[in-house]
PDB file of N, CA and C in Angstrom:
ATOM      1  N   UNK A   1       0.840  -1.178   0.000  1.00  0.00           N
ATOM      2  CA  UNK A   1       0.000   0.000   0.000  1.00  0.00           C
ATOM      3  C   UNK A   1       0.885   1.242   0.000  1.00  0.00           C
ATOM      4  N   UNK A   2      -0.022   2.552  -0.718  1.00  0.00           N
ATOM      5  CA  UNK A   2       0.959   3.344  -0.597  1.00  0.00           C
ATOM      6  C   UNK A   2       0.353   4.749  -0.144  1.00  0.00           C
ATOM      7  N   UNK A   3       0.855   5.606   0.796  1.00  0.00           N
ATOM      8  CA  UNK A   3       0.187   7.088   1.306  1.00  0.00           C
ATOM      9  C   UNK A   3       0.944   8.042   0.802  1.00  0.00           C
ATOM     10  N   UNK A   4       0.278   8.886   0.832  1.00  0.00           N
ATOM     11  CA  UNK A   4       1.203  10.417   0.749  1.00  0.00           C
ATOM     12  C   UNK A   4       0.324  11.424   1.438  1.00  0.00           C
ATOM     13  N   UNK A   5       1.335  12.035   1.720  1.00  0.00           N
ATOM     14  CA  UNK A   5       0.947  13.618   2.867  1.00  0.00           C
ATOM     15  C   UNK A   5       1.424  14.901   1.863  1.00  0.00           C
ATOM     16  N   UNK A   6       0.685  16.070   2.059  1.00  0.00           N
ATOM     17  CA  UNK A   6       1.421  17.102   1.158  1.00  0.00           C
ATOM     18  C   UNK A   6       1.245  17.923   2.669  1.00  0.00           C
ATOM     19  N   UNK A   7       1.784  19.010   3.273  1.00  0.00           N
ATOM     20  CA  UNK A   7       1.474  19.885   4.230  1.00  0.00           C
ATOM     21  C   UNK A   7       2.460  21.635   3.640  1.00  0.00           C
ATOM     22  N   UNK A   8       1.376  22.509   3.583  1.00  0.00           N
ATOM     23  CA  UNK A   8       2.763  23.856   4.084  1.00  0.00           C
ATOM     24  C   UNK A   8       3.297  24.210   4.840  1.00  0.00           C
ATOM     25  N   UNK A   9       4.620  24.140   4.830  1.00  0.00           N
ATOM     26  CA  UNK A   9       5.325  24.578   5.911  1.00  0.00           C
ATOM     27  C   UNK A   9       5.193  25.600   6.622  1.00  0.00           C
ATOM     28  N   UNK A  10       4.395  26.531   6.382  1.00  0.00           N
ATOM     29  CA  UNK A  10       4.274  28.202   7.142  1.00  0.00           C
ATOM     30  C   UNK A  10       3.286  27.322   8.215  1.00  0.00           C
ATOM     31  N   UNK A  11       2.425  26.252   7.981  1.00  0.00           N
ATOM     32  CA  UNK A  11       1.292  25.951   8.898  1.00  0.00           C
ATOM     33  C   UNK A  11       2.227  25.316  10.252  1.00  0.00           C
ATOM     34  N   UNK A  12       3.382  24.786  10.163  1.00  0.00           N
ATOM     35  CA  UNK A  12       4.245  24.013  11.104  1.00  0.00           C
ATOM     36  C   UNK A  12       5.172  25.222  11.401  1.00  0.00           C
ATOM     37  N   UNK A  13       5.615  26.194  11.003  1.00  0.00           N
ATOM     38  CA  UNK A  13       5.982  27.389  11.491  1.00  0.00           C
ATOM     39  C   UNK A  13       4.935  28.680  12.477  1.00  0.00           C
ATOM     40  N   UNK A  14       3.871  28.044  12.277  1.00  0.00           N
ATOM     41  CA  UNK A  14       3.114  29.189  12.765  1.00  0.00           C
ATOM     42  C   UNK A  14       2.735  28.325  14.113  1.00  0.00           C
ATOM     43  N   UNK A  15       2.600  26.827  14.179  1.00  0.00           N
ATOM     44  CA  UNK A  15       2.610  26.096  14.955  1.00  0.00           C
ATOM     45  C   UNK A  15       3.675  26.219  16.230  1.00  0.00           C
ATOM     46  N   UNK A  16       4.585  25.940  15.524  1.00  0.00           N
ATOM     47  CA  UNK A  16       6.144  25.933  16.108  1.00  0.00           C
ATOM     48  C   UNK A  16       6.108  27.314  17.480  1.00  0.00           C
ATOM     49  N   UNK A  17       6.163  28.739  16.312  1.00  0.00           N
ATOM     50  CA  UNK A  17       6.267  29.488  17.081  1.00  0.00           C
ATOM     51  C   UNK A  17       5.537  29.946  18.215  1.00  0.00           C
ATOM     52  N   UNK A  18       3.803  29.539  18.316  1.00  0.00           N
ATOM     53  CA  UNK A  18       3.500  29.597  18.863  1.00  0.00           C
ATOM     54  C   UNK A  18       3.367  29.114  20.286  1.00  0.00           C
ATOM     55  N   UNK A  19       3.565  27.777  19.980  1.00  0.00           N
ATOM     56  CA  UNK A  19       3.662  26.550  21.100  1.00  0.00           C
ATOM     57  C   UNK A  19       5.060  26.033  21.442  1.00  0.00           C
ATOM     58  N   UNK A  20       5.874  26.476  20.490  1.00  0.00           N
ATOM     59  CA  UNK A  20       7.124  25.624  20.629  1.00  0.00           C
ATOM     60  C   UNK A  20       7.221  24.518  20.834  1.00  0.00           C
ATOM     61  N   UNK A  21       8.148  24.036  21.937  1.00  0.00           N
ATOM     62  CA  UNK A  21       8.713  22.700  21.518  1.00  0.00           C
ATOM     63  C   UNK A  21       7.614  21.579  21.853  1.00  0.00           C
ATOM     64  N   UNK A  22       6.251  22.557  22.608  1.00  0.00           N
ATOM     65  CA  UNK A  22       5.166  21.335  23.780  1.00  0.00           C
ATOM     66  C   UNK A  22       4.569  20.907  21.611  1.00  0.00           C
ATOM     67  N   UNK A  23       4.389  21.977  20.954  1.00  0.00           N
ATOM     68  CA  UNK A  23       3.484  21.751  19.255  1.00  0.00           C
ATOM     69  C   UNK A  23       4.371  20.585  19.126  1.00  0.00           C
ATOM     70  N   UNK A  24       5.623  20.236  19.119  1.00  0.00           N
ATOM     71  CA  UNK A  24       6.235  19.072  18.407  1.00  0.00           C
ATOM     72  C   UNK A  24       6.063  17.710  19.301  1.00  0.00           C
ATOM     73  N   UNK A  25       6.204  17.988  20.873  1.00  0.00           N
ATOM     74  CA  UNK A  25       5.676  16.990  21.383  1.00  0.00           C
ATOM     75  C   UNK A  25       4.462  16.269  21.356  1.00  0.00           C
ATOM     76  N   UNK A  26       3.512  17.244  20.799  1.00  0.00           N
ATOM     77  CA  UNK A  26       2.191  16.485  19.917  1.00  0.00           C
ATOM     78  C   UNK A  26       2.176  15.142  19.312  1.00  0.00           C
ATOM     79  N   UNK A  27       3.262  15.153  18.555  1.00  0.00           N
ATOM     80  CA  UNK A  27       3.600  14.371  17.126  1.00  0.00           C
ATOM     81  C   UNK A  27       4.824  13.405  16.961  1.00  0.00           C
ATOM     82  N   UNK A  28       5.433  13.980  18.062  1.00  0.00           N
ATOM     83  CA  UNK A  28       6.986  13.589  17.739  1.00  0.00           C
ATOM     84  C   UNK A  28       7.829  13.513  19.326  1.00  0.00           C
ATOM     85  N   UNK A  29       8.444  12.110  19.373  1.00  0.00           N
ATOM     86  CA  UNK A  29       9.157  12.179  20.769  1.00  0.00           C
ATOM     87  C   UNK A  29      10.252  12.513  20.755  1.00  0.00           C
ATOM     88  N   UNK A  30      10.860  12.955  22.090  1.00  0.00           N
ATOM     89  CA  UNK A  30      11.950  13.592  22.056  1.00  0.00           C
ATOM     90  C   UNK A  30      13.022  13.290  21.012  1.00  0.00           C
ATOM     91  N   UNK A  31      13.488  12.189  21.036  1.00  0.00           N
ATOM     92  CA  UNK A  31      14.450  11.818  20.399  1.00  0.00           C
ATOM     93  C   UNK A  31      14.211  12.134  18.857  1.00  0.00           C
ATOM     94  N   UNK A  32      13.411  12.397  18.584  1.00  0.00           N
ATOM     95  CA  UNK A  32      12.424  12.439  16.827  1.00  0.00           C
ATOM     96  C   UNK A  32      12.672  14.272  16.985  1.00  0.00           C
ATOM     97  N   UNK A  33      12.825  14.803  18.108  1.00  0.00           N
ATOM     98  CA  UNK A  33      12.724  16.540  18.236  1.00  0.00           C
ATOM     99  C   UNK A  33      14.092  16.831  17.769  1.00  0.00           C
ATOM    100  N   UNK A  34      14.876  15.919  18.468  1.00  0.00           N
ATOM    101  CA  UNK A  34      16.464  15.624  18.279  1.00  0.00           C
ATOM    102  C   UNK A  34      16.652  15.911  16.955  1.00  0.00           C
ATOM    103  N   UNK A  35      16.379  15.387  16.095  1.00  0.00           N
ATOM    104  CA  UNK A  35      16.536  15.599  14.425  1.00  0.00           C
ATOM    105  C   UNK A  35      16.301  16.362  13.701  1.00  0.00           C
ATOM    106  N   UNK A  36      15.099  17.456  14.342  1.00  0.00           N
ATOM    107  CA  UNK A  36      14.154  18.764  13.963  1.00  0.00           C
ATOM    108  C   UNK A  36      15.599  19.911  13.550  1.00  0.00           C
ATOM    109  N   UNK A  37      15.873  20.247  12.556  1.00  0.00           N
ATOM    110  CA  UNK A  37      16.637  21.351  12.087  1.00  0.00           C
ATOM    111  C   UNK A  37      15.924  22.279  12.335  1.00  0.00           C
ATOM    112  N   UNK A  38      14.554  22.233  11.325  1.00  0.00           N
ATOM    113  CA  UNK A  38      13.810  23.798  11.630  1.00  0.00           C
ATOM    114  C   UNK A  38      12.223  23.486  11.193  1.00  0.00           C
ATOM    115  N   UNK A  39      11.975  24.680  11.184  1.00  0.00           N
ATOM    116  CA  UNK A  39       9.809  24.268  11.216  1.00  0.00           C
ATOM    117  C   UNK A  39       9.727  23.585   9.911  1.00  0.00           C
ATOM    118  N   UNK A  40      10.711  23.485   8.827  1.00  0.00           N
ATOM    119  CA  UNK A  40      10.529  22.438   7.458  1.00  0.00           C
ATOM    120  C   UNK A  40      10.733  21.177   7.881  1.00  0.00           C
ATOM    121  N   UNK A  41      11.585  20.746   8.569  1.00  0.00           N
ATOM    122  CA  UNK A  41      12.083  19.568   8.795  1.00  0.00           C
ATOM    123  C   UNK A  41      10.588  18.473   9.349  1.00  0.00           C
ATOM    124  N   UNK A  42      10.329  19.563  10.644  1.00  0.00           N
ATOM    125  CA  UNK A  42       9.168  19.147  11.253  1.00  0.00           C
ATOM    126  C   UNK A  42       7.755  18.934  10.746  1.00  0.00           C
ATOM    127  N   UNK A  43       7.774  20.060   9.378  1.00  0.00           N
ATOM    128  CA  UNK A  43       6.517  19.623   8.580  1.00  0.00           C
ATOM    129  C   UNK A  43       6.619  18.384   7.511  1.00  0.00           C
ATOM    130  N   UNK A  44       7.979  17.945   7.351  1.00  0.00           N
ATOM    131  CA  UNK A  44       7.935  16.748   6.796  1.00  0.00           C
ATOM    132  C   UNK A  44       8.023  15.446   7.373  1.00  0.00           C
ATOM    133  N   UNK A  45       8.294  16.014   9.148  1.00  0.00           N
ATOM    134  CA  UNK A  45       8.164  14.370  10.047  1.00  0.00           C
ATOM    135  C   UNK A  45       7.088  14.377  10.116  1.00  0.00           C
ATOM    136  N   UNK A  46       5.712  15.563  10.017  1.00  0.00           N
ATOM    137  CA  UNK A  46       4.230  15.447  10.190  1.00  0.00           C
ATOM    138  C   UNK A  46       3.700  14.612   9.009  1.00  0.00           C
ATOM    139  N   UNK A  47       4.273  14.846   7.544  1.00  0.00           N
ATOM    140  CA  UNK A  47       3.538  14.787   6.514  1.00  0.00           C
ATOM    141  C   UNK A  47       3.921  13.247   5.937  1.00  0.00           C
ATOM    142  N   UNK A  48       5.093  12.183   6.655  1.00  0.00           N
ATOM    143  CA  UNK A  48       5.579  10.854   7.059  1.00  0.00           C
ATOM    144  C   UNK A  48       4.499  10.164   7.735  1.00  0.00           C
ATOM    145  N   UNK A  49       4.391  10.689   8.691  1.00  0.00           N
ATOM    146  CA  UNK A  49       3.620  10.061   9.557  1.00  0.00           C
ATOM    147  C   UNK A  49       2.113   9.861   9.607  1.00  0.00           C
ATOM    148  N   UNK A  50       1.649  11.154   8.666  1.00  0.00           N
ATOM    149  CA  UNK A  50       0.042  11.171   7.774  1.00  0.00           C
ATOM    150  C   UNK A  50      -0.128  10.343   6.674  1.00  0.00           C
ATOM    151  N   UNK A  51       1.292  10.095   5.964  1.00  0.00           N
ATOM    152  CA  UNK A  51       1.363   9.170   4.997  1.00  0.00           C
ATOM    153  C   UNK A  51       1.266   7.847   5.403  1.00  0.00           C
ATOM    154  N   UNK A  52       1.870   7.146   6.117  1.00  0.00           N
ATOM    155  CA  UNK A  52       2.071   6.195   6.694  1.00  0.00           C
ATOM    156  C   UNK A  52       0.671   5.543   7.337  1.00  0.00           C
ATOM    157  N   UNK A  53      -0.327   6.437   8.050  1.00  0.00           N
ATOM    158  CA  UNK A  53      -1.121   6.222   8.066  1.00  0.00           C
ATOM    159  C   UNK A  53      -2.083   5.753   7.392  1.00  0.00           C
ATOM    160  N   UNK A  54      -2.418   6.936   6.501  1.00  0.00           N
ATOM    161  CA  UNK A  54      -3.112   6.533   4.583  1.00  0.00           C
ATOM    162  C   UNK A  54      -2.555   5.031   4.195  1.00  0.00           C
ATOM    163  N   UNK A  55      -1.235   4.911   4.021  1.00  0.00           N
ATOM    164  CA  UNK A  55      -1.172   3.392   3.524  1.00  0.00           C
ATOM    165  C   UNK A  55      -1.545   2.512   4.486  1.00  0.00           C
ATOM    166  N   UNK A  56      -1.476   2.630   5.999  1.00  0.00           N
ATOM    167  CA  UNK A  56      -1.790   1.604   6.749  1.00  0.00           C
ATOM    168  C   UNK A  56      -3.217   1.438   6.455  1.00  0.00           C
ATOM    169  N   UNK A  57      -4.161   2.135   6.472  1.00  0.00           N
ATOM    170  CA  UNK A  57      -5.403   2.248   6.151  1.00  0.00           C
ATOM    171  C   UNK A  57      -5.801   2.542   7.037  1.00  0.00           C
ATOM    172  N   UNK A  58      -5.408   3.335   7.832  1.00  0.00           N
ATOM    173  CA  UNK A  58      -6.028   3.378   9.064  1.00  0.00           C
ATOM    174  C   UNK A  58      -6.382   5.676   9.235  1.00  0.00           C
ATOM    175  N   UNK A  59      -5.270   6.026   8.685  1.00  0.00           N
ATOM    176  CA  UNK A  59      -5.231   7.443   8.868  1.00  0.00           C
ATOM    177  C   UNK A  59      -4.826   7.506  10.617  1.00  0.00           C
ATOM    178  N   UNK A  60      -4.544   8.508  10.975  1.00  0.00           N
ATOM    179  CA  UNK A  60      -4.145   8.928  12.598  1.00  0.00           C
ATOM    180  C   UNK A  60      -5.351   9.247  13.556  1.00  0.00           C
ATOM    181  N   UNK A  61      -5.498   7.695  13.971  1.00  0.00           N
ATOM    182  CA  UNK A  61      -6.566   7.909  15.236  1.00  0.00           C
ATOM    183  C   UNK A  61      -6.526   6.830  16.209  1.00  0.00           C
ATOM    184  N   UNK A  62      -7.336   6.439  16.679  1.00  0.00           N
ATOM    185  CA  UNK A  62      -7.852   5.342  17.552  1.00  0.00           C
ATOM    186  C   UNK A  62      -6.350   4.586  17.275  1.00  0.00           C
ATOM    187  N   UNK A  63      -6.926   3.545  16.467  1.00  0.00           N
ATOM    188  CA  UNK A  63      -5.804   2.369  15.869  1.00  0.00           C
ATOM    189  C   UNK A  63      -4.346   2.654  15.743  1.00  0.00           C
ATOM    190  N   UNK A  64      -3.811   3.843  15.184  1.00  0.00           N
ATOM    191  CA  UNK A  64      -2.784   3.984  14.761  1.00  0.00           C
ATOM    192  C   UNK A  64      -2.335   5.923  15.307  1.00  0.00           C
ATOM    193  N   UNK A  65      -2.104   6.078  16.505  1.00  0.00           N
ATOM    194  CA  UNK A  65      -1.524   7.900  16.450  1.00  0.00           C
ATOM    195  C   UNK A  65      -0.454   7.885  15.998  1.00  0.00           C
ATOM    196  N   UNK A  66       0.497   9.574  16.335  1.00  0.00           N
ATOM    197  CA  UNK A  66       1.459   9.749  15.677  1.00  0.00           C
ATOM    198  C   UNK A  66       2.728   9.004  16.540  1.00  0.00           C
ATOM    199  N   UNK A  67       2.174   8.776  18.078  1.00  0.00           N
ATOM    200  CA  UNK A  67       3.628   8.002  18.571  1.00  0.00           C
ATOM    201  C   UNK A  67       3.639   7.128  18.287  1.00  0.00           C
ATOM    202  N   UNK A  68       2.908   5.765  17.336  1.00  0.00           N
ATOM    203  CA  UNK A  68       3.453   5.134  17.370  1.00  0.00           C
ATOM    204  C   UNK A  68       4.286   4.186  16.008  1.00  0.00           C
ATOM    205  N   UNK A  69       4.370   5.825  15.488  1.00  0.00           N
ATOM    206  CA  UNK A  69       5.970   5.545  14.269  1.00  0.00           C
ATOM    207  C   UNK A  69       6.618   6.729  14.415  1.00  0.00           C
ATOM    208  N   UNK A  70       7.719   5.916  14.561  1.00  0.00           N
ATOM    209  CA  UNK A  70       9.187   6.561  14.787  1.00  0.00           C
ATOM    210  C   UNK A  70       9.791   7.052  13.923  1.00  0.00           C
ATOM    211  N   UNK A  71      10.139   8.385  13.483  1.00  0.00           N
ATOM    212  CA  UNK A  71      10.583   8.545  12.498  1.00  0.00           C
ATOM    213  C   UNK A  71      12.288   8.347  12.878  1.00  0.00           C
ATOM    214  N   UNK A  72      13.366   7.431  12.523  1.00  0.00           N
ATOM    215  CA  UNK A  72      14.619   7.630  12.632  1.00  0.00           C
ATOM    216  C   UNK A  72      15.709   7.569  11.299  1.00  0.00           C
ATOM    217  N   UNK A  73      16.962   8.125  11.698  1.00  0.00           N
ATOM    218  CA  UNK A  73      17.411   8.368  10.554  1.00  0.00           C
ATOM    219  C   UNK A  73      19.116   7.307  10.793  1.00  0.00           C
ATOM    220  N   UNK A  74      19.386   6.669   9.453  1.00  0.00           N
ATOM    221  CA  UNK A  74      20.662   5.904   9.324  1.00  0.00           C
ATOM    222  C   UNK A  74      22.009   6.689   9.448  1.00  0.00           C
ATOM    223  N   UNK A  75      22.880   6.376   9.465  1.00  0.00           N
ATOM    224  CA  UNK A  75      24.361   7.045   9.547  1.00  0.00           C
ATOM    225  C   UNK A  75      24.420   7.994   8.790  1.00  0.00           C
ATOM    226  N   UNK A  76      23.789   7.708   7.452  1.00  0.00           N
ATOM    227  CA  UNK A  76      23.974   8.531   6.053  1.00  0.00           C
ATOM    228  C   UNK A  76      22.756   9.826   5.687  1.00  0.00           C
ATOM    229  N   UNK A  77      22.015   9.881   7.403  1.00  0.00           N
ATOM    230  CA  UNK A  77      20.906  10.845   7.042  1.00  0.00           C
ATOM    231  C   UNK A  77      19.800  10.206   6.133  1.00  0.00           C
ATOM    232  N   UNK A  78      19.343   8.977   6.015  1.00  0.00           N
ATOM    233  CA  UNK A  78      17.790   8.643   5.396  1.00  0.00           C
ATOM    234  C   UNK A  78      17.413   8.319   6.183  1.00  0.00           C
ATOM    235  N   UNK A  79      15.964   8.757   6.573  1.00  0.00           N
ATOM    236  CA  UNK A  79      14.852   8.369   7.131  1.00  0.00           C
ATOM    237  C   UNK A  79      14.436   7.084   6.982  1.00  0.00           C
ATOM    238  N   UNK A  80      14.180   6.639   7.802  1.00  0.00           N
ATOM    239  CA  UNK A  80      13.435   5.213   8.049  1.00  0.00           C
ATOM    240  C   UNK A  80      12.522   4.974   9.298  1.00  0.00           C
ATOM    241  N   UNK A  81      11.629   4.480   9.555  1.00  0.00           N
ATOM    242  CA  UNK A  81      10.506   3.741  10.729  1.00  0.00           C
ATOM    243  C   UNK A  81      11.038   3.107  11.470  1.00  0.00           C
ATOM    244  N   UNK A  82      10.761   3.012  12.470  1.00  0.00           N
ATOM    245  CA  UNK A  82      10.444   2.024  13.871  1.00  0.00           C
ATOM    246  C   UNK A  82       8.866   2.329  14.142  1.00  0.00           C
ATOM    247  N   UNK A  83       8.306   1.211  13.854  1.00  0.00           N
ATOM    248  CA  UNK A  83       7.000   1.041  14.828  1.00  0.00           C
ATOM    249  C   UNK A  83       6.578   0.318  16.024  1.00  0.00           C
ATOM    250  N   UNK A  84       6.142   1.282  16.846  1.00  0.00           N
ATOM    251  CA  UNK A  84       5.342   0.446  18.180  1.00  0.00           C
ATOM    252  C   UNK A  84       4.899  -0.957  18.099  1.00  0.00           C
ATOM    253  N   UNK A  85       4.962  -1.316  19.446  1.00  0.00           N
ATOM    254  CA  UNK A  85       4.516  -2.658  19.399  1.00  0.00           C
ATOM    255  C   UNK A  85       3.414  -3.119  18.978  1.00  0.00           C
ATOM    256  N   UNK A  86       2.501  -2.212  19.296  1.00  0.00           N
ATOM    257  CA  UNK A  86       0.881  -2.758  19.069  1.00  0.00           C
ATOM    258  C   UNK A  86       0.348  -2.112  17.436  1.00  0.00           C
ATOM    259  N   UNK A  87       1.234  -1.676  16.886  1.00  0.00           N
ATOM    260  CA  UNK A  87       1.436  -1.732  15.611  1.00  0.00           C
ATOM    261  C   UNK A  87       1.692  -3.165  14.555  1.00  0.00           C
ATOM    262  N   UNK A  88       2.914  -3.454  15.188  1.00  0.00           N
ATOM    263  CA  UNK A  88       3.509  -4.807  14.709  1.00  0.00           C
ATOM    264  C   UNK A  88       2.286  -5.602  15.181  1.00  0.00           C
ATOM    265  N   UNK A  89       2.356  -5.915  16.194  1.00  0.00           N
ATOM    266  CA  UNK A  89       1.043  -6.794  16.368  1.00  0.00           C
ATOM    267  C   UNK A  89      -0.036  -6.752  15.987  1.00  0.00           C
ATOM    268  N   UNK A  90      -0.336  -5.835  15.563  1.00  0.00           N
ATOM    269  CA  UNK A  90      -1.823  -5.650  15.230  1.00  0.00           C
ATOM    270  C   UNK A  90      -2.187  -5.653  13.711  1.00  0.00           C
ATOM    271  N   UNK A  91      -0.900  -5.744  12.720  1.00  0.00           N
ATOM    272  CA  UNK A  91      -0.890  -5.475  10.848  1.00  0.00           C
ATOM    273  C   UNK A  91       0.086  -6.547  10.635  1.00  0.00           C
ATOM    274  N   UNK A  92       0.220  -7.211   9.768  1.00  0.00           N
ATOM    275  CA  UNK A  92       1.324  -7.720   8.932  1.00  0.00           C
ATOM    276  C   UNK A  92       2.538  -7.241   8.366  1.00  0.00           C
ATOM    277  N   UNK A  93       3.101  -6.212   8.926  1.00  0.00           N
ATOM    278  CA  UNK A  93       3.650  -5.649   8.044  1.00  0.00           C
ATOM    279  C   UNK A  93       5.135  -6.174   7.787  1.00  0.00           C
ATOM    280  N   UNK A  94       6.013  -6.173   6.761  1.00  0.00           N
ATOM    281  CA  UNK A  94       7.104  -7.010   6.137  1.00  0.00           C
ATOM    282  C   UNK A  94       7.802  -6.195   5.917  1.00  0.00           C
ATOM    283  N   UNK A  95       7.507  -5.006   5.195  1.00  0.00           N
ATOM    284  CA  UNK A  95       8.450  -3.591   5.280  1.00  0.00           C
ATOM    285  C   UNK A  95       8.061  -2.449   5.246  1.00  0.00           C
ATOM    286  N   UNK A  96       8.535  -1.305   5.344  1.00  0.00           N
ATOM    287  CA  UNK A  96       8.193  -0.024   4.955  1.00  0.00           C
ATOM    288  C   UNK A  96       9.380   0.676   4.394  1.00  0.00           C
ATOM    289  N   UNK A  97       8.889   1.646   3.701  1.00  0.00           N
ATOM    290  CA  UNK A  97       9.933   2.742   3.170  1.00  0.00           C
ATOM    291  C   UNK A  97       8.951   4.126   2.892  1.00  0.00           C
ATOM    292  N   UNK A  98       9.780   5.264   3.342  1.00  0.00           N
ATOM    293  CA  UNK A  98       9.022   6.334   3.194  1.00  0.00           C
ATOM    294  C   UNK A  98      10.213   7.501   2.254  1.00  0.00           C
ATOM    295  N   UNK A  99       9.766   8.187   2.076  1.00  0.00           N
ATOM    296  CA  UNK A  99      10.627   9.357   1.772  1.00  0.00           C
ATOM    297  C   UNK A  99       9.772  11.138   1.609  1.00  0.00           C
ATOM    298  N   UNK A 100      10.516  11.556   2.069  1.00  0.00           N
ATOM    299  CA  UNK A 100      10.114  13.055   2.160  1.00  0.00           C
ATOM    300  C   UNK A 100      10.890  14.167   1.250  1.00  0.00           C
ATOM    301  N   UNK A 101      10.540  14.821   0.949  1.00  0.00           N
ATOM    302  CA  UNK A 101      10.736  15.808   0.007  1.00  0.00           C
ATOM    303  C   UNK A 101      10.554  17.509   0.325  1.00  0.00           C
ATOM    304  N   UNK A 102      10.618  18.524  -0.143  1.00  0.00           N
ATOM    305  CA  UNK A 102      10.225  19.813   0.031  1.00  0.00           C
ATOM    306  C   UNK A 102      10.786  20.953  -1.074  1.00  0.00           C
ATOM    307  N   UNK A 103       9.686  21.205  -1.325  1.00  0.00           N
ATOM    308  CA  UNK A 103       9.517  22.173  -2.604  1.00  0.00           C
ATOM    309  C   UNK A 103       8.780  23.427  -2.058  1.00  0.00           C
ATOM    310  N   UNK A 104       9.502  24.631  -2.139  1.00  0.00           N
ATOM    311  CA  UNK A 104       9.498  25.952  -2.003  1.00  0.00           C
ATOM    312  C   UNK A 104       8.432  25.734  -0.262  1.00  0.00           C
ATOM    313  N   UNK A 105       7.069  26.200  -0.149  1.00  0.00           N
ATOM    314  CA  UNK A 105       6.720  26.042   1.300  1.00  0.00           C
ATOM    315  C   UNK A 105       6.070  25.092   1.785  1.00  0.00           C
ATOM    316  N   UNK A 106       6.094  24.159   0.430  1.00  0.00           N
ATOM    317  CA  UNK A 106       5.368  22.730   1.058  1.00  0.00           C
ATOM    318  C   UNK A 106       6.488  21.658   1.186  1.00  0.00           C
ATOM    319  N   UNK A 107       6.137  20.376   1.893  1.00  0.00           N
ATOM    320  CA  UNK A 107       6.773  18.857   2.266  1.00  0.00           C
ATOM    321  C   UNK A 107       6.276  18.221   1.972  1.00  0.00           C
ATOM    322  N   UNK A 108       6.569  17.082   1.125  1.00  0.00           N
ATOM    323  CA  UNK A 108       5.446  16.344   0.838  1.00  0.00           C
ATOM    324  C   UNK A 108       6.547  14.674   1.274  1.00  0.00           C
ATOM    325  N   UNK A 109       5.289  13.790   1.551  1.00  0.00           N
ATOM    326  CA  UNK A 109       6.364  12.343   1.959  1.00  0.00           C
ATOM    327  C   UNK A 109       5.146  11.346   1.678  1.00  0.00           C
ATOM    328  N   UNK A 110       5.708  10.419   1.246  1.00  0.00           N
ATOM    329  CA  UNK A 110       5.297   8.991   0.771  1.00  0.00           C
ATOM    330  C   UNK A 110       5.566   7.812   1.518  1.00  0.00           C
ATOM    331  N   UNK A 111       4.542   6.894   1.728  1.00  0.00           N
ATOM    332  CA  UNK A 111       5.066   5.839   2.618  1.00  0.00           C
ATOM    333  C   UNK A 111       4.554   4.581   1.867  1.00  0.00           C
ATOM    334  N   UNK A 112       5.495   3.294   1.881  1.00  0.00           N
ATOM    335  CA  UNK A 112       4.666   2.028   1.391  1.00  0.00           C
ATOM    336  C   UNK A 112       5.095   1.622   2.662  1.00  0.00           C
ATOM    337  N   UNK A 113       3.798   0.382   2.676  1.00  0.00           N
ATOM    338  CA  UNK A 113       4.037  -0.968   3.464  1.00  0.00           C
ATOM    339  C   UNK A 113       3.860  -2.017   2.656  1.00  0.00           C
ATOM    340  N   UNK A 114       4.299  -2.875   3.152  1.00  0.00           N
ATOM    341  CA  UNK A 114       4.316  -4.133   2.125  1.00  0.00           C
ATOM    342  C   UNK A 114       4.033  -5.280   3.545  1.00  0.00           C
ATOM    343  N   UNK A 115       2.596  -5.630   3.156  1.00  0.00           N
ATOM    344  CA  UNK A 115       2.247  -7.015   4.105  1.00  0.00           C
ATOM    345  C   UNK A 115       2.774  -8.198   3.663  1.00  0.00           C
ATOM    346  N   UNK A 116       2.904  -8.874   4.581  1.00  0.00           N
ATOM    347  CA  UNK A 116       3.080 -10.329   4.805  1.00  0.00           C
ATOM    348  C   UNK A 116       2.054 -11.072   4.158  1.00  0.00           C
TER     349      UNK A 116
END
């Protein structure tokens, strides 16, 4: 399956500034804040994690919120998942791959899963 998120970044900047760091704890755990360069960065860990959803089929609620995928990144700076337990347990899932992007004030990111 496959999702995509598009978001503008001024909307995660206007976020940001207002609430600061409690707006990112919304969405994103510390260690995921850790990686945050700036209010772009953060509108594309939002627009991952909306994607990801869409392909799970589930979208961000009940079944599936935003803690429980991890957005983390390899030695070489690519993004990749960790999901919660009751994630794994609860879907088939065999792999994922996402990727994020950003063009002038939007982010846009794509996610597949691939079931078992």
């Amino acid at each position: 399956m496959i999702g995509i998120d598009l978001i503008k970044t001024s909307r995660m900047d206007r976020l940001m500034q207002r609430f600061g760091e409690k707006a990112l704890l919304r969405f994103l755990s510390p260690i995921e804040i850790s990686l945050v360069k700036n209010y772009k960065t953060a509108a594309g860990f939002w627009a991952v994690k909306e994607a990801f959803s869409k392909a799970l089929g589930t979208g961000i609620g009940k079944e599936c919120n935003f803690h429980d995928i991890v957005i983390c990144k390899t030695d070489k700076g690519a993004p990749y998942l960790r999901l919660e337990k009751n994630i794994t347990d609860n879907y088939t899932i065999q792999s994922t791959g996402i990727s994020i992007t950003h063009d002038g004030e939007y982010a846009i990111a794509v996610a597949t899963i691939e079931f078992s």
